[in-house]
N, C-alpha and C. Protein backbone atom coordinates (compact mmCIF):
# COMPACT_ATOMS: atom_id res chain seq x y z
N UNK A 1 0.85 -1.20 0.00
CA UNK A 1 0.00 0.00 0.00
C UNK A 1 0.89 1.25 0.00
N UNK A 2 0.77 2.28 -0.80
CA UNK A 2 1.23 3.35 -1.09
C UNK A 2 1.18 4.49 -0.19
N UNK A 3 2.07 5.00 0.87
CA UNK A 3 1.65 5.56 1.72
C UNK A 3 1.20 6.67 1.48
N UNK A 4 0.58 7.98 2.08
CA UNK A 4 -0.10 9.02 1.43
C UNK A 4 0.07 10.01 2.42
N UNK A 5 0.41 11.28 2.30
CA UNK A 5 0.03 12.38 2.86
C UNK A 5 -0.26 13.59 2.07
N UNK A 6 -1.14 14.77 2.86
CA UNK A 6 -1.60 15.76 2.35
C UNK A 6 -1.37 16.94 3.04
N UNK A 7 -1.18 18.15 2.54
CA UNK A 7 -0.95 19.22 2.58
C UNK A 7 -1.55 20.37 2.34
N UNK A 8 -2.18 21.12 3.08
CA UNK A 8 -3.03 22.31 3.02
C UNK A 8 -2.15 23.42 2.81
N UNK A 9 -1.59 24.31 1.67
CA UNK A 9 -1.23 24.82 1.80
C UNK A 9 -1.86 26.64 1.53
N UNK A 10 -3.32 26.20 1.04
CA UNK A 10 -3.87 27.50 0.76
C UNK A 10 -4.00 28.49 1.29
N UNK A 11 -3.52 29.84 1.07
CA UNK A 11 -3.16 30.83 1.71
C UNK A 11 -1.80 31.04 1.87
N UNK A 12 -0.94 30.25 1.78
CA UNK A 12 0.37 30.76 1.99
C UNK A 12 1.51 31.51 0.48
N UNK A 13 1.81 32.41 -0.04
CA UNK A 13 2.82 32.52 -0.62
C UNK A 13 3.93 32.36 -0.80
N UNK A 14 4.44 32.19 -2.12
CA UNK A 14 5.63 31.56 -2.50
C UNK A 14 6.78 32.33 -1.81
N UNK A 15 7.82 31.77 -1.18
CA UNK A 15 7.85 30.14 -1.70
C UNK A 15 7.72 29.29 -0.16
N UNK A 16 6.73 29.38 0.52
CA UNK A 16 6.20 28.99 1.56
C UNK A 16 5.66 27.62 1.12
N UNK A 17 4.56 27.38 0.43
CA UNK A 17 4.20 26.29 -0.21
C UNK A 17 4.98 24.75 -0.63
N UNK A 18 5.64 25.25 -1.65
CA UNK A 18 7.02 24.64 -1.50
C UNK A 18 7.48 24.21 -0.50
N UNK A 19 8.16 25.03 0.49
CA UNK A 19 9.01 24.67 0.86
C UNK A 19 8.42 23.85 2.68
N UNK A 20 7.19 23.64 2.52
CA UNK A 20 6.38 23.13 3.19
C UNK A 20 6.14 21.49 2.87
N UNK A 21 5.58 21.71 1.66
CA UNK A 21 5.65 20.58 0.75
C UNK A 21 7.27 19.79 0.74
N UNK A 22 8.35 20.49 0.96
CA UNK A 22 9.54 19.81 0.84
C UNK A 22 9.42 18.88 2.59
N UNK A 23 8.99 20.13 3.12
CA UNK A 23 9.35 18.93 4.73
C UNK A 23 8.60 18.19 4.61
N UNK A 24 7.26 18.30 4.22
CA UNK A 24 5.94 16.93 4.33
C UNK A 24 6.58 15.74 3.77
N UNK A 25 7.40 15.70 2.79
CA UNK A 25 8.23 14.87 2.01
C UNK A 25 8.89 13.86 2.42
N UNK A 26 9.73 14.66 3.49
CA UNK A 26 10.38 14.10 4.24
C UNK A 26 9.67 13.16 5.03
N UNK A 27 8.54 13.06 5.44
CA UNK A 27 7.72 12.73 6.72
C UNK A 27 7.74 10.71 5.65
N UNK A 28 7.41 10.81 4.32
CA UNK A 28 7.22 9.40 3.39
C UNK A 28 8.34 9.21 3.09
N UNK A 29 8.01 7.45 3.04
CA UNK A 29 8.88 6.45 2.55
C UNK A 29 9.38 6.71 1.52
N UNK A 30 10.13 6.24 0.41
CA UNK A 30 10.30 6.47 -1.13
C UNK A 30 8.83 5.58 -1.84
N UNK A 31 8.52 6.18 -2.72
CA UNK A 31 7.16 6.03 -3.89
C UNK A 31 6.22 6.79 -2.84
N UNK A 32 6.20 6.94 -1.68
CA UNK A 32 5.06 7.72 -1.01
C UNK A 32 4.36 9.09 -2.19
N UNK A 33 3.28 9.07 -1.59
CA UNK A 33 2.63 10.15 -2.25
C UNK A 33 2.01 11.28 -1.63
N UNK A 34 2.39 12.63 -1.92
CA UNK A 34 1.96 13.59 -1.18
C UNK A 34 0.90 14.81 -2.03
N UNK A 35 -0.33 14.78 -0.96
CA UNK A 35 -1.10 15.80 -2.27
C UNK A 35 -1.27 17.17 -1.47
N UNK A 36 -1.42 18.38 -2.47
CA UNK A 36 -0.56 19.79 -1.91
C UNK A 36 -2.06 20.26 -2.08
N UNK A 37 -2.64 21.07 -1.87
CA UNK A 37 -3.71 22.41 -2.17
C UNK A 37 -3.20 23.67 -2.12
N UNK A 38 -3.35 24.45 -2.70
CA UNK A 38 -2.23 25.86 -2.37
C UNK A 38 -3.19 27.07 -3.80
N UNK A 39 -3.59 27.53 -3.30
CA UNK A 39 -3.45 29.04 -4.06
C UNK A 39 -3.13 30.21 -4.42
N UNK A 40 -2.26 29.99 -4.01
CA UNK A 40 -0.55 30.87 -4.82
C UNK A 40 -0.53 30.77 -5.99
N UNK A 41 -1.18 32.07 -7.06
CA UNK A 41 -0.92 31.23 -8.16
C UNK A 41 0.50 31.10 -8.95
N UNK A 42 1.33 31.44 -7.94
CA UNK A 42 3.27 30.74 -8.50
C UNK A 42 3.18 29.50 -8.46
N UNK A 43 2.12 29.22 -7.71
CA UNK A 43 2.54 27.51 -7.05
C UNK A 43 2.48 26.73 -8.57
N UNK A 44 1.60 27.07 -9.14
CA UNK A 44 1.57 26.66 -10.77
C UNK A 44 2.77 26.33 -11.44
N UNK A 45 3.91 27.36 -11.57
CA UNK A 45 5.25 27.02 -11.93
C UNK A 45 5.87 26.78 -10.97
N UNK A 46 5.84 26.96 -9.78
CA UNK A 46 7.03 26.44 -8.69
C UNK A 46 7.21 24.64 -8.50
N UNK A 47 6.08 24.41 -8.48
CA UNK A 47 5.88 22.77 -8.12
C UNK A 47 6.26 21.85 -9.18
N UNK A 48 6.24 22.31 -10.68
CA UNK A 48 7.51 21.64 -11.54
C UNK A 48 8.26 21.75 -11.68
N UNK A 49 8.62 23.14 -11.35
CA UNK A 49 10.40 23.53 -11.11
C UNK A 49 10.65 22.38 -9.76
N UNK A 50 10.14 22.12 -9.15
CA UNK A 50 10.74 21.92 -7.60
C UNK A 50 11.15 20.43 -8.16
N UNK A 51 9.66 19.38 -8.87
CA UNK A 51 10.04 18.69 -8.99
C UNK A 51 11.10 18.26 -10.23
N UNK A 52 11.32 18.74 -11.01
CA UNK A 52 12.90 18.67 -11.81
C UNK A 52 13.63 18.84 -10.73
N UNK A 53 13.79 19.75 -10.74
CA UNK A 53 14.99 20.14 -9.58
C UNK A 53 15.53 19.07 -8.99
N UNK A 54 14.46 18.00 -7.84
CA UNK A 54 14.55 17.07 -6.91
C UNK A 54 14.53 16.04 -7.62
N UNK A 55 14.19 15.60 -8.67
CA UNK A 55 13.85 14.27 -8.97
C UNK A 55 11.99 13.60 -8.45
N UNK A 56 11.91 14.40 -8.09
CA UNK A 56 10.34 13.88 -7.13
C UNK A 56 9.26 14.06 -8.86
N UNK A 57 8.39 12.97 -8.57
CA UNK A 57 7.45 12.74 -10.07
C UNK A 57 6.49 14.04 -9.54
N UNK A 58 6.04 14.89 -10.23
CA UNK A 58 4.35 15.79 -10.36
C UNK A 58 3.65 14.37 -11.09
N UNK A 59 3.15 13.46 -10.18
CA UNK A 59 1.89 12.85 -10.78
C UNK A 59 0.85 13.51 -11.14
N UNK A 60 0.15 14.36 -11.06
CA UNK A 60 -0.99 15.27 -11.15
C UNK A 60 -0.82 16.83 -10.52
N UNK A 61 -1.68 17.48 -11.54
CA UNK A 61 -1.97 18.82 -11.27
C UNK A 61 -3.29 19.11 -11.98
N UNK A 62 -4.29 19.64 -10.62
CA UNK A 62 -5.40 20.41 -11.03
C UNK A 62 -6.26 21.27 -10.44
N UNK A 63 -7.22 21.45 -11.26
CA UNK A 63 -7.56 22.97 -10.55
C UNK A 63 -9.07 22.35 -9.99
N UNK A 64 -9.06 23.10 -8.84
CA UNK A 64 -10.32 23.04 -8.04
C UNK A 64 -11.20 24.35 -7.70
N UNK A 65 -11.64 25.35 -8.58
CA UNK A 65 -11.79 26.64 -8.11
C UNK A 65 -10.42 27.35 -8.68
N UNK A 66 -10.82 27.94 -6.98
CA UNK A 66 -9.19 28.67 -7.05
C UNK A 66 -8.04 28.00 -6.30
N UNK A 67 -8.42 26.86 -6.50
CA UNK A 67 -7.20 25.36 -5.14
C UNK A 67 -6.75 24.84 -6.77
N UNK A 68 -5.34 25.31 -6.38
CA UNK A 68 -4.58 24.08 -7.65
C UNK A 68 -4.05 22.70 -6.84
N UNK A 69 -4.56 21.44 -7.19
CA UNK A 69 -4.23 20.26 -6.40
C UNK A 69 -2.63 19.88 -7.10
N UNK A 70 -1.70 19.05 -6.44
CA UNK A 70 -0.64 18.62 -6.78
C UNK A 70 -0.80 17.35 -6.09
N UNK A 71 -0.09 16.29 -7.08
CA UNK A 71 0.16 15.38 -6.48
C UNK A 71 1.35 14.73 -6.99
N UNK A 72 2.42 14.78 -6.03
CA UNK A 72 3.86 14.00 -6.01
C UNK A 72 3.96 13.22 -5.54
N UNK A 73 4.71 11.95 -6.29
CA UNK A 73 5.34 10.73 -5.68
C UNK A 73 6.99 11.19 -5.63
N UNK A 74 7.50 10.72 -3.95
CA UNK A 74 8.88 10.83 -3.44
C UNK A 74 9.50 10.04 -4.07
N UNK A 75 10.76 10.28 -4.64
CA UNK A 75 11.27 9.53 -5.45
C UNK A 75 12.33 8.87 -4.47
N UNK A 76 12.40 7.81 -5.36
CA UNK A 76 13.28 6.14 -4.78
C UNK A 76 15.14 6.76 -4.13
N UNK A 77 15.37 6.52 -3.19
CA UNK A 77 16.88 6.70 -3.00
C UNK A 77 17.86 6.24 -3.67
């Protein structure tokens, strides 16, 4: 079973979001999956920059309103 955590990050500005999302990260195994909410609308380009950057997959991105959802799998050591 794929472990899972989530992240409220709506309301906060960049690069708060992020770098929130980086510690939650920490919290999963490798393949864990973490899903973000955030309406920042940087968070849009920050969260694929972040994941190039890291190696971490953007499995999904979408919009809910004004909530852009993310969802990353932690990548393998």
């Amino acid at each position: 079973m794929t472990e899972t955590l989530e992240y409220d990050a709506t309301g906060l500005l960049c690069p708060l979001p992020v770098l929130r999302a980086n510690r939650k990260l920490r919290e999963l195994g490798d393949g864990g999956l973490l899903t973000v909410r955030a309406t920042d609308p940087a968070a849009e380009q920050d969260f694929p920059s972040y994941c190039r950057q890291t190696g971490h997959e953007l499995v999904s991105t979408r919009r809910e309103g004004d909530v852009l959802v993310f969802v990353i799998r932690k990548r393998g050591s």
